[in-house]
N, C-alpha and C. Protein backbone atom coordinates (compact mmCIF):
# COMPACT_ATOMS: atom_id res chain seq x y z
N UNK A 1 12.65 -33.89 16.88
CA UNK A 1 12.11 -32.96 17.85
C UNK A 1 10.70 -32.61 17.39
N UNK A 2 9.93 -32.11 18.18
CA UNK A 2 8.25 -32.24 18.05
C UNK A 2 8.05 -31.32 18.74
N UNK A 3 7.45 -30.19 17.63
CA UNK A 3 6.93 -28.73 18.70
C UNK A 3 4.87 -28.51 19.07
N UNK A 4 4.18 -29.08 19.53
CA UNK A 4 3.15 -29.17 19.57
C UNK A 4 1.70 -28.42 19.59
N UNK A 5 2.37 -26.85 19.66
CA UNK A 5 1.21 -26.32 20.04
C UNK A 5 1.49 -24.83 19.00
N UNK A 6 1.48 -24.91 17.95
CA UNK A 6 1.17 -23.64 16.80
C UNK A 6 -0.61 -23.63 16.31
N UNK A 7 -0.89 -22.56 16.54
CA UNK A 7 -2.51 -22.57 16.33
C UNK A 7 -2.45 -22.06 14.93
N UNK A 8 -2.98 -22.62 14.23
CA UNK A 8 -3.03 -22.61 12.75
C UNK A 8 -3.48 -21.10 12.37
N UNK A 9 -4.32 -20.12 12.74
CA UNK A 9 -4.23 -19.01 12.33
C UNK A 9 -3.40 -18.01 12.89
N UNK A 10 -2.29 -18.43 13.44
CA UNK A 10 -1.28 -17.85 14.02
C UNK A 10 -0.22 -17.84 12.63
N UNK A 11 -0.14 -17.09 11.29
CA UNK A 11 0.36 -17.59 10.18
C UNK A 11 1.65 -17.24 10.63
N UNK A 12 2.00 -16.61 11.34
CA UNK A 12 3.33 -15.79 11.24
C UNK A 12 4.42 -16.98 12.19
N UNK A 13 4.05 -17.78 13.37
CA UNK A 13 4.56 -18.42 13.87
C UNK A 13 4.78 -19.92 12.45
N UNK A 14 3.40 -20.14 12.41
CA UNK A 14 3.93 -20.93 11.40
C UNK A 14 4.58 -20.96 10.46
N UNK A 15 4.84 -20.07 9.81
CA UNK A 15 5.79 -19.51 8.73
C UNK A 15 7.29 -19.40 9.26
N UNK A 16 7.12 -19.05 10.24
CA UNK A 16 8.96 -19.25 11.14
C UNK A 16 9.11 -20.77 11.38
N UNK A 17 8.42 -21.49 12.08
CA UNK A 17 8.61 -23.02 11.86
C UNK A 17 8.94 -23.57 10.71
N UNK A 18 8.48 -23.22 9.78
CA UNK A 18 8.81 -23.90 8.89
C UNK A 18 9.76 -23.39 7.90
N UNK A 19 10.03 -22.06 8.44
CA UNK A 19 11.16 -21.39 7.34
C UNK A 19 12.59 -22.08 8.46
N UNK A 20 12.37 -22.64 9.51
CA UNK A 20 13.51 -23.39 10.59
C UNK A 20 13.89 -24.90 10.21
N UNK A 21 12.75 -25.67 9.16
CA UNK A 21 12.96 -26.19 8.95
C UNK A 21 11.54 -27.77 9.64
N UNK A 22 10.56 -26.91 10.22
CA UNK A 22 9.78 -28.02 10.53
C UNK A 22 8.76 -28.02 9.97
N UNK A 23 8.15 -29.14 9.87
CA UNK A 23 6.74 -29.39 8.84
C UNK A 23 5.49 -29.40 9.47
N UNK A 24 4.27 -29.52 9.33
CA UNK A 24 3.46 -29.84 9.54
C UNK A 24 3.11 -31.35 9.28
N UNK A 25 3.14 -31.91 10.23
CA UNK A 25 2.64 -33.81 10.24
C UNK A 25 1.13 -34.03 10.15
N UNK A 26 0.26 -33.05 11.02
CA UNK A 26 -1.07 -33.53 11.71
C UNK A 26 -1.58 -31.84 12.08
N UNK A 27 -3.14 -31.71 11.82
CA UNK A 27 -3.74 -30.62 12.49
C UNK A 27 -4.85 -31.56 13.44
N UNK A 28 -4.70 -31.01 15.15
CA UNK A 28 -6.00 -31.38 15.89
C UNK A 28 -7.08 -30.59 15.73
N UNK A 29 -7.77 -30.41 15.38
CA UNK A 29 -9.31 -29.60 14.80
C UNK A 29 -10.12 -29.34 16.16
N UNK A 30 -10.54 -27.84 15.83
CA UNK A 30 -11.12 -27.60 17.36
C UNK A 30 -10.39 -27.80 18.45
N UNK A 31 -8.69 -27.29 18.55
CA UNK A 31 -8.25 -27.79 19.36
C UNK A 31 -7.70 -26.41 20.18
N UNK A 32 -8.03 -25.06 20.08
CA UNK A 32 -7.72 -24.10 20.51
C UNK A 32 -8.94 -23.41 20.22
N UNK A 33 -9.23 -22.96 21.70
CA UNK A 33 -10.63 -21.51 21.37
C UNK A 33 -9.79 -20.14 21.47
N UNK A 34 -9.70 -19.68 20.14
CA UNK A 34 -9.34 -18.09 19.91
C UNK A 34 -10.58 -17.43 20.05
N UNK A 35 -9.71 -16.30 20.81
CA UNK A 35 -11.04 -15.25 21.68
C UNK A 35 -12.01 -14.31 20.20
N UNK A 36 -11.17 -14.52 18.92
CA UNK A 36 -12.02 -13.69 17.77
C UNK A 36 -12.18 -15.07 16.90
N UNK A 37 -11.73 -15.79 16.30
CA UNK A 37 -11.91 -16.72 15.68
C UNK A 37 -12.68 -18.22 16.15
N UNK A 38 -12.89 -18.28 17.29
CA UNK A 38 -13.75 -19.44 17.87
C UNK A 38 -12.56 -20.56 17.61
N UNK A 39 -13.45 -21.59 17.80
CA UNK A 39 -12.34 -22.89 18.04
C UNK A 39 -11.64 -23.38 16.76
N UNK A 40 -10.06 -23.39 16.50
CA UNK A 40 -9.74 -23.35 15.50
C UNK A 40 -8.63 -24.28 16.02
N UNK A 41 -8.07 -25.32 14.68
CA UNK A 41 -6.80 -26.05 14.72
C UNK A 41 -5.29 -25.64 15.20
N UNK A 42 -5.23 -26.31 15.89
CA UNK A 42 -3.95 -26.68 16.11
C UNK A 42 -2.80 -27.57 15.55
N UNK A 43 -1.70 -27.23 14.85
CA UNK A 43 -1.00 -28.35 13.93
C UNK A 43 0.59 -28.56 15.10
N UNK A 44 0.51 -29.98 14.26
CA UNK A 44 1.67 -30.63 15.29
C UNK A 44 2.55 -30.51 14.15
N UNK A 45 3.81 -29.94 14.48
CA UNK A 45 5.08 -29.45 13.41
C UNK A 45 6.10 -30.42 14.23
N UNK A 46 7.02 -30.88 13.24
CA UNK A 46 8.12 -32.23 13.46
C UNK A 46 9.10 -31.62 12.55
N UNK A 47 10.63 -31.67 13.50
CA UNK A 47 11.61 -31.63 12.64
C UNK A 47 12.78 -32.83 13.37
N UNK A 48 13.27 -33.76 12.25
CA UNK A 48 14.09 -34.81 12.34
C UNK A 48 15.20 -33.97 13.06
N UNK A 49 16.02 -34.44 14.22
CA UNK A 49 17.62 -33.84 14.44
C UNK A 49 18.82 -34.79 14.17
C-alpha cells in the first residue's frame, strides 16, 4: 500500500505513519507550497501488506 501525499514539515503526521508501520521510500522536492514555509517536500511513505 502507498500513501502519497505527507508534506515533510508536517512532523506529526509523519511520525504516525511511521509509528503504523510505513517508511519513507522517496521525497518530491518543492512539491507542496506551505502558506508559512514556501515550497517544501513531499515524501512518498510505502507499507508492504
Amino acid at each position: 500500500m502507498q500513501f502519497n501525499a505527507v508534506v515533510e514539515t508536517n512532523t506529526a503526521a509523519v511520525h504516525l505513519w511511521q509509528a503504523l508501520g510505513f517508511e519513507i521510500i522517496g521525497t518530491v522536492p518543492e512539491a507542496f507550497d506551505h502558506a508559512e514555509d514556501g515550497l517544501v517536500g513531499m515524501h512518498v511513505m510505502y507499507l508492504e501488506l
